[in-house]
N, C-alpha and C. Protein backbone atom coordinates (compact mmCIF):
# COMPACT_ATOMS: atom_id res chain seq x y z
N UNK A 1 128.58 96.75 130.64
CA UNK A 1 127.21 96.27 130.62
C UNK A 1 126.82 95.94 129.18
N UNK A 2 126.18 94.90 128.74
CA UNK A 2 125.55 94.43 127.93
C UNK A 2 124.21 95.36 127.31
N UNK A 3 124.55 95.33 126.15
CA UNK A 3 123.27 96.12 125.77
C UNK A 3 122.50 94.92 124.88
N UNK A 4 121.17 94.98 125.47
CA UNK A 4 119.79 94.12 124.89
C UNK A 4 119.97 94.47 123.11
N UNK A 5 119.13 93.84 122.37
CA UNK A 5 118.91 93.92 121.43
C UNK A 5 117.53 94.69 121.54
N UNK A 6 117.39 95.43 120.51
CA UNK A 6 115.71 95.98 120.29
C UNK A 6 114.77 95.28 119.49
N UNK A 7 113.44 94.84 120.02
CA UNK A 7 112.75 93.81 119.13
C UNK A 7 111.29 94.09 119.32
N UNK A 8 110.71 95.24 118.39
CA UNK A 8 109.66 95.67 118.55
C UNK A 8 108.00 94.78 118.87
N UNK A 9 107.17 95.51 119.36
CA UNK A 9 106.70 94.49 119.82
C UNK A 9 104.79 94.98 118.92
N UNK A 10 103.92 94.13 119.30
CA UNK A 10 102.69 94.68 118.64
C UNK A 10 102.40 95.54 118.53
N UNK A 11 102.66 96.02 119.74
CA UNK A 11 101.64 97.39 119.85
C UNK A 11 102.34 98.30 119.44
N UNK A 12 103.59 98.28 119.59
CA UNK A 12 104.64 99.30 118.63
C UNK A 12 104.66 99.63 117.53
N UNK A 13 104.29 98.64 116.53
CA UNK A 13 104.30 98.76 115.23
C UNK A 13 103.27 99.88 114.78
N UNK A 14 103.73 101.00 114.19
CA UNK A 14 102.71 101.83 113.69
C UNK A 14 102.73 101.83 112.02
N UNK A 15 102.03 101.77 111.60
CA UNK A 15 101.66 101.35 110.01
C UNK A 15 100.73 102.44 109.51
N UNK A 16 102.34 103.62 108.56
CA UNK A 16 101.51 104.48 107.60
C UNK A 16 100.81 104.15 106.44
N UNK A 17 100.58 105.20 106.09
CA UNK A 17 99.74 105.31 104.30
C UNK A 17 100.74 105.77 103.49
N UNK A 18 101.21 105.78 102.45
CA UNK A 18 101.80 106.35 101.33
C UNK A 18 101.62 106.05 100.02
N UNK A 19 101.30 107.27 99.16
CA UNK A 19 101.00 107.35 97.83
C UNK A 19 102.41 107.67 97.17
N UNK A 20 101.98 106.42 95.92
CA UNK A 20 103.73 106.63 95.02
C UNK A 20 103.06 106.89 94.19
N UNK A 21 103.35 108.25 92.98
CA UNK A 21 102.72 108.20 91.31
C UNK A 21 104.68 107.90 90.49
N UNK A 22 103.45 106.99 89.90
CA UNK A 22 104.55 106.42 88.74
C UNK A 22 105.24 106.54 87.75
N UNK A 23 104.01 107.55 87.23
CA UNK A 23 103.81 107.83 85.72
C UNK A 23 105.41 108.50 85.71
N UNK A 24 106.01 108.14 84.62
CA UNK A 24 107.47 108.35 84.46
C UNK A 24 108.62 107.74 85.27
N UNK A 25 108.16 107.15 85.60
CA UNK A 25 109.73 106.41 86.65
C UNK A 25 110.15 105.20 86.15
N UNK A 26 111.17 104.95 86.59
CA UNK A 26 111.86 103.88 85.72
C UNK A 26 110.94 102.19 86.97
N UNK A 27 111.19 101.44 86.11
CA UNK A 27 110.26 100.44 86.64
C UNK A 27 111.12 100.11 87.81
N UNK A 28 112.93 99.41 87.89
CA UNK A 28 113.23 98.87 88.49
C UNK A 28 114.03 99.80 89.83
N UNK A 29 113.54 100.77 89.52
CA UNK A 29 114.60 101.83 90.55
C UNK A 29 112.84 102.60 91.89
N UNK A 30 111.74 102.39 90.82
CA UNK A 30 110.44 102.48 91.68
C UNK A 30 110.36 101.43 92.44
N UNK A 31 110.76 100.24 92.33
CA UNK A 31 110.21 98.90 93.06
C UNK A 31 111.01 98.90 94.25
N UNK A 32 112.09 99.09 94.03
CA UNK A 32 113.24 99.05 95.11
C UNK A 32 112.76 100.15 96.26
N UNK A 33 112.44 101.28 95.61
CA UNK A 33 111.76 101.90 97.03
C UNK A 33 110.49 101.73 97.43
N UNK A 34 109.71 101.29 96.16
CA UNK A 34 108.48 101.02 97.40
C UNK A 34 108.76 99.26 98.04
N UNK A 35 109.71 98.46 97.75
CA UNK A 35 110.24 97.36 98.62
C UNK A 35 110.49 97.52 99.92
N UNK A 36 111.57 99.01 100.27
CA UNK A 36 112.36 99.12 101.09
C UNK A 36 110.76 99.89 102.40
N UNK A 37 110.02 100.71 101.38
CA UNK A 37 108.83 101.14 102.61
C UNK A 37 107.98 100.19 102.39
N UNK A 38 107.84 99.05 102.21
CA UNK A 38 106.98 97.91 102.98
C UNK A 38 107.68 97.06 103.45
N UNK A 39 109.03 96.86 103.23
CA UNK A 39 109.95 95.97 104.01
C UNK A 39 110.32 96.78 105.37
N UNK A 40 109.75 98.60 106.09
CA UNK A 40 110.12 99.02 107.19
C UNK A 40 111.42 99.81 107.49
N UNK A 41 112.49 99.35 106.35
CA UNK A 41 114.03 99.88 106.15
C UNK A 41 114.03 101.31 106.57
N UNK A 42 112.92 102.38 105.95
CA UNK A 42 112.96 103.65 105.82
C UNK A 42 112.63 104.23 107.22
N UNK A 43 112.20 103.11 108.39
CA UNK A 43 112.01 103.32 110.09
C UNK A 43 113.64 103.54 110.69
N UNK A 44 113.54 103.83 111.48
CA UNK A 44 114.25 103.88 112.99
C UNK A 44 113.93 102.78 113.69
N UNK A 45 113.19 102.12 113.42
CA UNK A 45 113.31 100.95 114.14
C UNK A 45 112.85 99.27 113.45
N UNK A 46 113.41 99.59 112.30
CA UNK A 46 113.70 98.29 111.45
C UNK A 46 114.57 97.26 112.12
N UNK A 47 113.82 95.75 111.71
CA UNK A 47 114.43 94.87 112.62
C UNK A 47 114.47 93.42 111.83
N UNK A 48 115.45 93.30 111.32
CA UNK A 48 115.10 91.83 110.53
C UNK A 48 114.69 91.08 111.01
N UNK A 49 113.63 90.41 109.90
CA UNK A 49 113.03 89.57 110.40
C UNK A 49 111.68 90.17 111.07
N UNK A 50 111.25 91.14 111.45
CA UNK A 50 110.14 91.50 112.13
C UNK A 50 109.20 92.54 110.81
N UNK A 51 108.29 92.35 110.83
CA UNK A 51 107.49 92.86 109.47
C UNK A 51 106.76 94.28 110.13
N UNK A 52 107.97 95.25 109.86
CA UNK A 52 107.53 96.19 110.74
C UNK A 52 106.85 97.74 109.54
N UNK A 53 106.70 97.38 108.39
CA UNK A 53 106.92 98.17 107.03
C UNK A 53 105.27 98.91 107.32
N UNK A 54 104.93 99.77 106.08
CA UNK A 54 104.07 100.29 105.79
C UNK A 54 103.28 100.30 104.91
N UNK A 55 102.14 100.67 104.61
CA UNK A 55 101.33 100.39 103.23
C UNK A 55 101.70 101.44 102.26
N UNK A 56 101.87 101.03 100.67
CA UNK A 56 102.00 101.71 99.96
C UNK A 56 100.80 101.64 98.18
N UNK A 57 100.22 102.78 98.18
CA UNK A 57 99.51 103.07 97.43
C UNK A 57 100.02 103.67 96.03
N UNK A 58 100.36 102.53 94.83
CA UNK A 58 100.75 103.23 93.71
C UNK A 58 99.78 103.43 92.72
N UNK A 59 99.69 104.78 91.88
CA UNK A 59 98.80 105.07 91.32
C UNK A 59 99.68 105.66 89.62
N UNK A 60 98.46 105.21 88.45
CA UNK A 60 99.17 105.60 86.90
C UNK A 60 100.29 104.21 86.85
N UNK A 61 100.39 103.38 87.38
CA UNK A 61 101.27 102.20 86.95
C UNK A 61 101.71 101.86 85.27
N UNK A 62 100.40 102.26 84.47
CA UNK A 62 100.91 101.95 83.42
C UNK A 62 101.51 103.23 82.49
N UNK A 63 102.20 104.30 83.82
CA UNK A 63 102.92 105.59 82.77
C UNK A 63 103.97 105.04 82.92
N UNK A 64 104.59 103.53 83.42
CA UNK A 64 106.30 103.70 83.63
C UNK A 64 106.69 103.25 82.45
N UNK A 65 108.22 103.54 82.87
CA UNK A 65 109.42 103.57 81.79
C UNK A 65 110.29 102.34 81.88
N UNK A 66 110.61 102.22 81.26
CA UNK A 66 111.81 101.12 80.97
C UNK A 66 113.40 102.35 80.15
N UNK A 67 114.55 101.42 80.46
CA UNK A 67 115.37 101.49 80.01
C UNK A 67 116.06 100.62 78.90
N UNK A 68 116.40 100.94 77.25
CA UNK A 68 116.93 99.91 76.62
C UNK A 68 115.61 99.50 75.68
N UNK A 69 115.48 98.01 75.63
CA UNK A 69 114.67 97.82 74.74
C UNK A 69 113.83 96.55 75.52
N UNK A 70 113.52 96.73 76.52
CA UNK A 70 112.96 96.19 77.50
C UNK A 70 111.49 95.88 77.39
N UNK A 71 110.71 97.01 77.11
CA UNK A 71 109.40 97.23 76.05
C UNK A 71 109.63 95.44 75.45
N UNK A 72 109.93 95.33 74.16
CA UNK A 72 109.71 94.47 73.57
C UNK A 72 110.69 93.15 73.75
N UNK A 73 111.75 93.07 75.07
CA UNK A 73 112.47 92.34 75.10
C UNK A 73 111.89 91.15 76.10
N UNK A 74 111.66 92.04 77.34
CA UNK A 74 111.24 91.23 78.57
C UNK A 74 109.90 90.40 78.64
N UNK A 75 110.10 89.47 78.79
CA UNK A 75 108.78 88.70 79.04
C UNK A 75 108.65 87.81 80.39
N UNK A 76 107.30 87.75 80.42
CA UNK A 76 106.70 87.24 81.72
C UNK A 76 105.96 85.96 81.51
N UNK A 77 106.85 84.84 82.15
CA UNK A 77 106.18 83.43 81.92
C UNK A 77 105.11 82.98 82.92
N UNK A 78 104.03 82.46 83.00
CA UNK A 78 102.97 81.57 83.85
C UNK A 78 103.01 80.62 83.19
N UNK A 79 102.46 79.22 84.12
CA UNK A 79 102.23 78.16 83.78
C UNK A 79 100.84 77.69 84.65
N UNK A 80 100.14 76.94 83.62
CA UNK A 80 98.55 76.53 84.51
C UNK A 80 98.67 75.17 85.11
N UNK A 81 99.84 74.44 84.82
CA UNK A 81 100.30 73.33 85.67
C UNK A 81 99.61 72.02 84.56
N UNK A 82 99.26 72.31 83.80
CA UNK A 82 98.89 71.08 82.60
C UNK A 82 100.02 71.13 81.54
N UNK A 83 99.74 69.92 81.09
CA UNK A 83 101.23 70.08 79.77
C UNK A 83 100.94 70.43 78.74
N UNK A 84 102.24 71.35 78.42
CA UNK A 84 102.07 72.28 77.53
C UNK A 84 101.48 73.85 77.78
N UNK A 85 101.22 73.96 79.24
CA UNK A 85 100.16 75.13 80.02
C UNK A 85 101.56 76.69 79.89
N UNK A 86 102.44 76.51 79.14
CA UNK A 86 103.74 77.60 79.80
C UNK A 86 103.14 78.98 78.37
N UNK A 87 102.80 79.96 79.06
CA UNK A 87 102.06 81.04 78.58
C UNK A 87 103.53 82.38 78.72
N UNK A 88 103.17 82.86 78.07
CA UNK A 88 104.24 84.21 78.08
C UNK A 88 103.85 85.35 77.22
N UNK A 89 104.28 86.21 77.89
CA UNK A 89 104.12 87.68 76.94
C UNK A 89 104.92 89.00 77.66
N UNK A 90 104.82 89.72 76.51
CA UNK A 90 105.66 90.24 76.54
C UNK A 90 105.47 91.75 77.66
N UNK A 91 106.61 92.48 78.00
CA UNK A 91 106.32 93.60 78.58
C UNK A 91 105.06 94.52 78.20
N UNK A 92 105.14 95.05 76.76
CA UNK A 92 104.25 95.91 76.65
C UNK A 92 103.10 95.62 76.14
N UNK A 93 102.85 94.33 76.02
CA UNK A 93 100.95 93.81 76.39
C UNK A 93 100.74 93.60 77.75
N UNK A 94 101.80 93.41 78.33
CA UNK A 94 101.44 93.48 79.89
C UNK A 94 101.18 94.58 80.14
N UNK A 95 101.25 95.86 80.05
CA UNK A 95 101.10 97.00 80.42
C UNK A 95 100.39 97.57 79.72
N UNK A 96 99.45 96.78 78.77
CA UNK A 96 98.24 96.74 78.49
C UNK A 96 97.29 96.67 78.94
N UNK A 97 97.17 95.26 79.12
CA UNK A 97 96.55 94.18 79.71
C UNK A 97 96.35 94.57 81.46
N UNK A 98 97.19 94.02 82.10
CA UNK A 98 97.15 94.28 83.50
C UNK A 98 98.42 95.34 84.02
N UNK A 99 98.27 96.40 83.76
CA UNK A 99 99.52 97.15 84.83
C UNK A 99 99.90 96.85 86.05
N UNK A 100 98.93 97.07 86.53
CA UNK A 100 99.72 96.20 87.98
C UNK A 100 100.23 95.31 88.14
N UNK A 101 100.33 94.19 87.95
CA UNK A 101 100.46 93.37 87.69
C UNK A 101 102.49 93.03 87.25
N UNK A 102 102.56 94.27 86.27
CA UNK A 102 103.94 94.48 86.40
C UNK A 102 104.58 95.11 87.27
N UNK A 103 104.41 96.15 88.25
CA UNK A 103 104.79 96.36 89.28
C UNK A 103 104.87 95.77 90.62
N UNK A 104 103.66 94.99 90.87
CA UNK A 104 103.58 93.97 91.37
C UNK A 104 104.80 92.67 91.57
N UNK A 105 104.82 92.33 90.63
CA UNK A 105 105.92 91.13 90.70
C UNK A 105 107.24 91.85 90.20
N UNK A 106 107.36 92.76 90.14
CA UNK A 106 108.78 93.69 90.45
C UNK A 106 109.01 93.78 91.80
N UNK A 107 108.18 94.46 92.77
CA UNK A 107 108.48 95.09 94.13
C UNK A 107 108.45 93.25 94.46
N UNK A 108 107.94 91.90 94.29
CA UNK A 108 107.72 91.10 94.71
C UNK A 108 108.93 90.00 94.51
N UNK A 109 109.65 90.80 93.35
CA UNK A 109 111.27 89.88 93.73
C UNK A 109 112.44 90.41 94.21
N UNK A 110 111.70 91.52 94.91
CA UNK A 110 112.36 92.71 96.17
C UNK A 110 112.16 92.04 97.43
N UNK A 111 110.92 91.30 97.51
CA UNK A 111 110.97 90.83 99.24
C UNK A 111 110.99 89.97 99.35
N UNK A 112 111.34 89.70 100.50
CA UNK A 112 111.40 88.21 101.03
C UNK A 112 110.62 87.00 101.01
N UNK A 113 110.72 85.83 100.51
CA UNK A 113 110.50 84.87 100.08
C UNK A 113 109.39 84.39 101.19
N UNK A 114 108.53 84.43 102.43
CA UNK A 114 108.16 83.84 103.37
C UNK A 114 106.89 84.33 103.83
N UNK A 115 106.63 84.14 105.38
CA UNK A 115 105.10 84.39 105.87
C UNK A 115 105.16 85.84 105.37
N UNK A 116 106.53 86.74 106.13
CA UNK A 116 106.25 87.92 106.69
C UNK A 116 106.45 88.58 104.79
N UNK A 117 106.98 88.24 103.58
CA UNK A 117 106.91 88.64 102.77
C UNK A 117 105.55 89.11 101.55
N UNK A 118 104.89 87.70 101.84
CA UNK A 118 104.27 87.99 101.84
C UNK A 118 102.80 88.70 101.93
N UNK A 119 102.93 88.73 103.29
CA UNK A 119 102.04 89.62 104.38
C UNK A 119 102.38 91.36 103.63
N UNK A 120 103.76 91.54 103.56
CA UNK A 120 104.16 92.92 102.86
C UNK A 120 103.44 93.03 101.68
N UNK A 121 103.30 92.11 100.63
CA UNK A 121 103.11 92.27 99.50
C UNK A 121 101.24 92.71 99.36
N UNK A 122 100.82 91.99 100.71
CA UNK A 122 99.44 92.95 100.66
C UNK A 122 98.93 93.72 101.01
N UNK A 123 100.18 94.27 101.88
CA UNK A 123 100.28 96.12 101.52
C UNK A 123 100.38 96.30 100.81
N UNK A 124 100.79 96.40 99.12
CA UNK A 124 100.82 97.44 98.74
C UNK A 124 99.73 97.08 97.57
N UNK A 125 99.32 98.16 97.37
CA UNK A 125 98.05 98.41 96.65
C UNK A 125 98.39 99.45 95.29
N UNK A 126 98.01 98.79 94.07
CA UNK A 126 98.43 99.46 92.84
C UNK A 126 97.37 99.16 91.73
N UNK A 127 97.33 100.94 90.92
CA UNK A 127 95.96 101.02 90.39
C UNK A 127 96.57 102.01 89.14
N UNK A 128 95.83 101.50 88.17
CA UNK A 128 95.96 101.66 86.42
C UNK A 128 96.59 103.03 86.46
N UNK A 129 95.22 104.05 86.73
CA UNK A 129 94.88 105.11 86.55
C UNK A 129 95.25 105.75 88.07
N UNK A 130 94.74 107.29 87.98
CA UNK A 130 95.33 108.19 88.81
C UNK A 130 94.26 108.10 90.41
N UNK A 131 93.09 107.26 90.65
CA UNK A 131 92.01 107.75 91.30
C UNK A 131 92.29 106.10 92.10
N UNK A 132 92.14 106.13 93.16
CA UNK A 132 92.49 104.79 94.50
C UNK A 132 91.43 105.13 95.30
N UNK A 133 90.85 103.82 95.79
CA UNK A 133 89.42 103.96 97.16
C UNK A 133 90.21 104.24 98.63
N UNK A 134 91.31 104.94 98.56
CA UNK A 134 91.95 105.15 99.91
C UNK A 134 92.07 106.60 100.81
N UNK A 135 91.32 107.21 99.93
CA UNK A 135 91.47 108.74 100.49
C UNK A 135 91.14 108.42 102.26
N UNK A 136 90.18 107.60 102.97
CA UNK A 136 89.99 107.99 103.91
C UNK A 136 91.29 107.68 104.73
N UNK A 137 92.52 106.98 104.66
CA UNK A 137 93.76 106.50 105.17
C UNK A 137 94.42 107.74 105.45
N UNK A 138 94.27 109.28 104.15
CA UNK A 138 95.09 110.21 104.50
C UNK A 138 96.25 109.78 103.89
N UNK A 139 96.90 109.29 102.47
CA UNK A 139 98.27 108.89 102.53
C UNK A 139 99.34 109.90 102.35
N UNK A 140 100.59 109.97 102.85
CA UNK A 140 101.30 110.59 102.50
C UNK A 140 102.11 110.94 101.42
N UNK A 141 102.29 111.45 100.66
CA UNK A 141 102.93 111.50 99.95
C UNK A 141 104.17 111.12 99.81
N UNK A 142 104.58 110.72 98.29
CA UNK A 142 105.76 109.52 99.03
C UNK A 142 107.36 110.19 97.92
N UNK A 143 107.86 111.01 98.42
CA UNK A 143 108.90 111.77 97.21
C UNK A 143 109.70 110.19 96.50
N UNK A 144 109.77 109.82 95.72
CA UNK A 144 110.45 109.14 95.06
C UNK A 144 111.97 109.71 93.92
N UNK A 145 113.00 108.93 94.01
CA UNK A 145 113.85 109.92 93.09
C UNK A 145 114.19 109.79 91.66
């Protein structure tokens, strides 16, 4: 006998809360797991292609770490679409400036390129400092390694 494939359906999808603190973690080894719990991976019933993930709440964004000389190496380009518009700076005015912002487009060249990617990406919710408007969600705590 043939066994069906499993392909969860609306009402199935249950969508936790989870709190990540940052402060000290390495930037690119944090993104990857909070990727993998809004990409759903960390379920029993992960299903490519189906956006079955959870919300994740990171808080202290601007305590992380880098490895190397990354601080003053890495930079982050925008462009405003006029000529001459190509803007850049570096890691640690970014983590000045906007913290989130660097975590953000870390976990964001973790997921998938499309509708359902970006639908993930507004789960997750990330804030300077230690204090988030989410207490009433209940989030779980999220062990990171």
């Amino acid at each position: 006998m043939q066994q069906k494939t499993y392909y969860p359906k609306a009402g199935e999808i249950t969508r936790d809360w989870f709190l990540a603190d940052a402060s000290g973690k390495n930037l690119g080894r944090l993104a990857t797991q909070l990727a993998n719990v809004l990409n759903g991976k960390h379920k029993p019933t992960f299903t490519p292609g189906a956006d079955v993930g959870d919300f994740v709440i990171v808080v202290n964004c601007e305590q992380i770490t880098v490895t190397g000389n990354k601080m003053e190496d890495k930079t982050y380009y925008r462009h405003s679409n006029y000529p001459g518009g190509l803007k850049e700076i570096k890691l640690k005015d970014q983590l000045q400036r906007f913290p989130d912002r660097v975590i953000r487009q870390a976990v964001w060249g973790m997921l998938p390129k499309n509708k359902n990617g970006r639908a993930m990406l507004k789960r997750l919710k990330v804030y300077a400092g230690a204090e988030h408007p989410h207490k009433a969600q209940d989030p779980q705590v999220m062990e990171l390694d």
